[in-house]
N, C-alpha and C. Protein backbone atom coordinates (compact mmCIF):
# COMPACT_ATOMS: atom_id res chain seq x y z
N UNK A 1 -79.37 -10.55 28.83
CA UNK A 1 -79.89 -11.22 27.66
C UNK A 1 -80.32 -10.17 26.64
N UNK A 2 -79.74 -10.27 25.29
CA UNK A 2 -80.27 -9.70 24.23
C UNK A 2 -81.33 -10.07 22.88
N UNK A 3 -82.20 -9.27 23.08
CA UNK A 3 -83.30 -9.73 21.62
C UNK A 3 -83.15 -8.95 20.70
N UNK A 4 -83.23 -9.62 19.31
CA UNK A 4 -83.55 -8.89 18.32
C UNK A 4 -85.06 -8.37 17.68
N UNK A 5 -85.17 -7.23 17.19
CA UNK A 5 -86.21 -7.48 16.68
C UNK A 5 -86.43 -6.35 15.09
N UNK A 6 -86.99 -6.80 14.05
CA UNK A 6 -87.23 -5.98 12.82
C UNK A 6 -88.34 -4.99 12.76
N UNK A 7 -88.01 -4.01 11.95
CA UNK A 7 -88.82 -3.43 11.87
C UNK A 7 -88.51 -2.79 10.20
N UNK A 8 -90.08 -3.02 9.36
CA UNK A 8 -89.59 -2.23 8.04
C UNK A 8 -90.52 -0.76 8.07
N UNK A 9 -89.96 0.25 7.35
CA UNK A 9 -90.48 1.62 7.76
C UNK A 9 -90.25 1.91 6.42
N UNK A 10 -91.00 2.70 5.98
CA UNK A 10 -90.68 3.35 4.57
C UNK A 10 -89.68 5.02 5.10
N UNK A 11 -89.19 5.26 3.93
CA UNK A 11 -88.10 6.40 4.30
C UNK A 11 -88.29 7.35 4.79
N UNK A 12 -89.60 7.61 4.45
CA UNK A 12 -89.98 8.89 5.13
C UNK A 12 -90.31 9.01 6.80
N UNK A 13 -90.62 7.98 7.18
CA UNK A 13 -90.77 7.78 8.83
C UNK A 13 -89.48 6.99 9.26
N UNK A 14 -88.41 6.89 8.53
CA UNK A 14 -87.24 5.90 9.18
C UNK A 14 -86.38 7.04 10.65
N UNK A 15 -86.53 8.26 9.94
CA UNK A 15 -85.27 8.88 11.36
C UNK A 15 -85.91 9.15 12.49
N UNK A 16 -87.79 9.58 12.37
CA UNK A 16 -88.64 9.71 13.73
C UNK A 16 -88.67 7.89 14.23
N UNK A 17 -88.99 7.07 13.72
CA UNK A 17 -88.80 5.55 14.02
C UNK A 17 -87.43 5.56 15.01
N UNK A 18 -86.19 5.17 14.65
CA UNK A 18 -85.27 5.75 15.29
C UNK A 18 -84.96 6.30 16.41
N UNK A 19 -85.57 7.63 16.54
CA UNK A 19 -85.27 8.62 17.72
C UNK A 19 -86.43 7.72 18.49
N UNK A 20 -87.75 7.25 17.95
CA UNK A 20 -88.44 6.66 18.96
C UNK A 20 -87.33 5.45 19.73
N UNK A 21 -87.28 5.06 18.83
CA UNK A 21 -86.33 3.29 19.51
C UNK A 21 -85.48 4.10 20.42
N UNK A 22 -84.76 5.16 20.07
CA UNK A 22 -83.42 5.17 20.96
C UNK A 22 -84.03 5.86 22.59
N UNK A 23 -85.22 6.29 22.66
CA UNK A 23 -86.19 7.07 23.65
C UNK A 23 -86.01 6.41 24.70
N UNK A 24 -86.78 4.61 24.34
CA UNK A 24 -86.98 3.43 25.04
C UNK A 24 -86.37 3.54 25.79
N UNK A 25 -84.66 3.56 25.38
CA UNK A 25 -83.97 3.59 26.73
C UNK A 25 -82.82 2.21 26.82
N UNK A 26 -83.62 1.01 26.54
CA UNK A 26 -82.74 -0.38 26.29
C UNK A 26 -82.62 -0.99 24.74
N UNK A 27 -81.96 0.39 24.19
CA UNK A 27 -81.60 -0.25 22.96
C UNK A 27 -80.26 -0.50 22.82
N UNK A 28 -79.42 -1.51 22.46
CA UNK A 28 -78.08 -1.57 22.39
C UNK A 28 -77.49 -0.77 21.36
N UNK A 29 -78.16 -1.37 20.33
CA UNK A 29 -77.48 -1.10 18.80
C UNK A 29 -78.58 -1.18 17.57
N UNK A 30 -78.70 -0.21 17.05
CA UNK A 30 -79.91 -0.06 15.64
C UNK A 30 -78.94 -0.01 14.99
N UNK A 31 -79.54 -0.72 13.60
CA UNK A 31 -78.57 -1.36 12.38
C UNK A 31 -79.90 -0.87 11.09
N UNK A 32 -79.51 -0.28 10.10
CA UNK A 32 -80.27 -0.19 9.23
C UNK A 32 -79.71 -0.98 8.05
N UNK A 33 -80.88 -1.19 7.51
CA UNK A 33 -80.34 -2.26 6.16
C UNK A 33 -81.82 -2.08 5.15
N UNK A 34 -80.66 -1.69 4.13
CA UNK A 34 -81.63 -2.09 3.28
C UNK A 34 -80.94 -2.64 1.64
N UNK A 35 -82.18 -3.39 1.42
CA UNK A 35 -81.96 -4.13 0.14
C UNK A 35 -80.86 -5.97 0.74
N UNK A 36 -80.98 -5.82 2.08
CA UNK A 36 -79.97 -6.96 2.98
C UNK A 36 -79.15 -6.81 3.26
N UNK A 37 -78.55 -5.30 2.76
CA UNK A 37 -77.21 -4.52 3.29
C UNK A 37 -77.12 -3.79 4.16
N UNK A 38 -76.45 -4.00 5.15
CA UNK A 38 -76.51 -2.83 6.46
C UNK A 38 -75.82 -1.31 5.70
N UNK A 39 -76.50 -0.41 5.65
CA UNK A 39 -76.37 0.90 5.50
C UNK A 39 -75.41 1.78 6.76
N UNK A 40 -76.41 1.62 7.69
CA UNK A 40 -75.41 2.18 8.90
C UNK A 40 -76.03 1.84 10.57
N UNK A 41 -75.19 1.52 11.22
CA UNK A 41 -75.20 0.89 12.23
C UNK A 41 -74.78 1.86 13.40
N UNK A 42 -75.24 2.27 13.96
CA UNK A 42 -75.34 2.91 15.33
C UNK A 42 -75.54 2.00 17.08
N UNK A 43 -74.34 2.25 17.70
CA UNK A 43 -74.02 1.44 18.53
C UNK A 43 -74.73 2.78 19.81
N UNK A 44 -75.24 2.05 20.94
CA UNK A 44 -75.88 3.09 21.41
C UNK A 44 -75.32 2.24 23.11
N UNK A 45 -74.79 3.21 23.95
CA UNK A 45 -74.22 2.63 25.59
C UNK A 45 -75.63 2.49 26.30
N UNK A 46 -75.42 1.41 27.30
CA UNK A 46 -76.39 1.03 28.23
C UNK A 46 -76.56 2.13 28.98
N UNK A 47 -77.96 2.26 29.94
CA UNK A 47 -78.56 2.83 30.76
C UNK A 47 -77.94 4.62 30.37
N UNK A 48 -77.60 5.33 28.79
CA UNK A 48 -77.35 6.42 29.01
C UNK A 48 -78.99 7.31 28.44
N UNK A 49 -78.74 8.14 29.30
CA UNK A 49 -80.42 9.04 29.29
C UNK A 49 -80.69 8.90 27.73
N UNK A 50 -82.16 8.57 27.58
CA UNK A 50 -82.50 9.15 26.35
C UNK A 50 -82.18 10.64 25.57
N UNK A 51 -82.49 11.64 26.16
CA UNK A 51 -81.52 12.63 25.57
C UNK A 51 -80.32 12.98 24.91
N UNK A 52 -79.60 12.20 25.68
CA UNK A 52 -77.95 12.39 25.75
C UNK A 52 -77.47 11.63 24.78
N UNK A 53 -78.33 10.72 24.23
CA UNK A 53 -78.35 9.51 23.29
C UNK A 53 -78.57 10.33 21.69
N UNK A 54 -79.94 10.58 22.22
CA UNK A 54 -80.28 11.50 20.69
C UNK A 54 -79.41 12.51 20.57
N UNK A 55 -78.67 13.44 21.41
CA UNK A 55 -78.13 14.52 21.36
C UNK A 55 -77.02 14.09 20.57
N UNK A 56 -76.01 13.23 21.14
CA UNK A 56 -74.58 12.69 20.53
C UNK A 56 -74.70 11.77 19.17
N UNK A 57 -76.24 11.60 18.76
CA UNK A 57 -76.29 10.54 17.66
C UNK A 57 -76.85 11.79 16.47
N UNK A 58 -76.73 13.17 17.11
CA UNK A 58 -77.67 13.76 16.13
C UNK A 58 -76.72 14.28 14.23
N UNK A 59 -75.84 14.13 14.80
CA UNK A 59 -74.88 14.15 13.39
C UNK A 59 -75.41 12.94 12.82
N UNK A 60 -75.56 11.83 13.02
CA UNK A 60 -75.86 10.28 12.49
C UNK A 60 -77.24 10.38 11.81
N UNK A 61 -78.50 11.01 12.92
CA UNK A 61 -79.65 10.93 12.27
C UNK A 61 -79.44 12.11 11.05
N UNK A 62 -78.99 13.36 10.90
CA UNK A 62 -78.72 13.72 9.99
C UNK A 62 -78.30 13.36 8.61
N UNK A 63 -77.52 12.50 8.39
CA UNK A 63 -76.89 11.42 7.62
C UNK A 63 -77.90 10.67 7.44
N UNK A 64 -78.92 10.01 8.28
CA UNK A 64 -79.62 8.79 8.37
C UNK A 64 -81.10 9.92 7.17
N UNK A 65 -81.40 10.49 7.57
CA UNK A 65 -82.34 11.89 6.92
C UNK A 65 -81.87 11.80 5.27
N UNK A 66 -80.72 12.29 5.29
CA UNK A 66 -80.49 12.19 3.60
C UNK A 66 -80.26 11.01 3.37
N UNK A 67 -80.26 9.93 3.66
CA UNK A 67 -80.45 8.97 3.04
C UNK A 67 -81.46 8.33 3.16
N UNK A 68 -83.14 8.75 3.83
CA UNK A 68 -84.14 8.42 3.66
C UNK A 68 -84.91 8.89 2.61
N UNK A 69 -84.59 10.20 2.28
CA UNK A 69 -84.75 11.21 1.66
C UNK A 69 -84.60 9.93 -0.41
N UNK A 70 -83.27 9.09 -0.38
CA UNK A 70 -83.38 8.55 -1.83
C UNK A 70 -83.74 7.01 -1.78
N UNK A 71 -84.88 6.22 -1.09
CA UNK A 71 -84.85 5.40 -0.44
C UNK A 71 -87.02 4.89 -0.25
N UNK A 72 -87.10 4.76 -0.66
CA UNK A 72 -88.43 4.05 -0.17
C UNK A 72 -89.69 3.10 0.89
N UNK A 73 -88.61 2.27 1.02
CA UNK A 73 -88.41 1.23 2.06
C UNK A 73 -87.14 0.78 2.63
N UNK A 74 -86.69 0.38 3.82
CA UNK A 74 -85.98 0.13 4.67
C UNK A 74 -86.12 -0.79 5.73
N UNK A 75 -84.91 -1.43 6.10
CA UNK A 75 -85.31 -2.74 7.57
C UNK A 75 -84.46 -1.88 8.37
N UNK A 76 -85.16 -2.02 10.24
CA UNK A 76 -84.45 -1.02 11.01
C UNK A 76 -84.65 -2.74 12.11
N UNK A 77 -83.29 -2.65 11.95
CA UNK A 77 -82.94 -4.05 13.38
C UNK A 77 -82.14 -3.45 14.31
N UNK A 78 -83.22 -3.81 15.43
CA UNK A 78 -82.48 -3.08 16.76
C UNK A 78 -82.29 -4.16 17.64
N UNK A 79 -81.46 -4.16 18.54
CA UNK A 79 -80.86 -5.06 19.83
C UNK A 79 -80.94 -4.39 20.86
N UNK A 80 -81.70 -5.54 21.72
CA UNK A 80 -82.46 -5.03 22.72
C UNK A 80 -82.09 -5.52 24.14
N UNK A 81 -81.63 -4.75 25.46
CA UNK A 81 -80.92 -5.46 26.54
C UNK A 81 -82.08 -5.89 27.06
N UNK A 82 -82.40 -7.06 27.61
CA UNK A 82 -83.63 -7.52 28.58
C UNK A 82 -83.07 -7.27 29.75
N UNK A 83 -83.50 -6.88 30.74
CA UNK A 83 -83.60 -6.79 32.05
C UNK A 83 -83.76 -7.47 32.96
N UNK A 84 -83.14 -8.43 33.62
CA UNK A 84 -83.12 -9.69 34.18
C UNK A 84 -84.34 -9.53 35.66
């Protein structure tokens, strides 16, 4: 079973926000949007180590950085595996 849930972050805390969510461990997929437009969407595999996650996404948060950088506010929707 999957949940959604929102989160708005202003730009300057959007890529540490992020690396937190992807830490958790059961995140499927973080989707950023802003203004109601998804910006960029990062698909993230089940049960892979938190590390290994941030490590292979770190070109993305880079990208995700300069574009917090012209940006104020932001919605960060993540999908979440529940654990039966």
């Amino acid at each position: 079973m999957t949940t959604k849930e929102k989160f708005t972050v202003s730009g300057s805390q959007l890529v540490e926000k992020v690396k937190q969510l992807i830490h958790e461990g059961n995140i499927r997929r973080v989707r950023v949007l802003h203004e109601g437009r998804t910006v960029l969407e990062i698909p993230l595999s089940i049960g892979a180590p938190a590390a290994v996650a941030v490590a292979l996404a770190a070109p993305v948060l880079a990208a995700l950085g300069a574009f917090a950088a012209l940006v104020t506010e932001c919605t960060i929707e993540v999908e979440k595996v529940e654990k039966p």
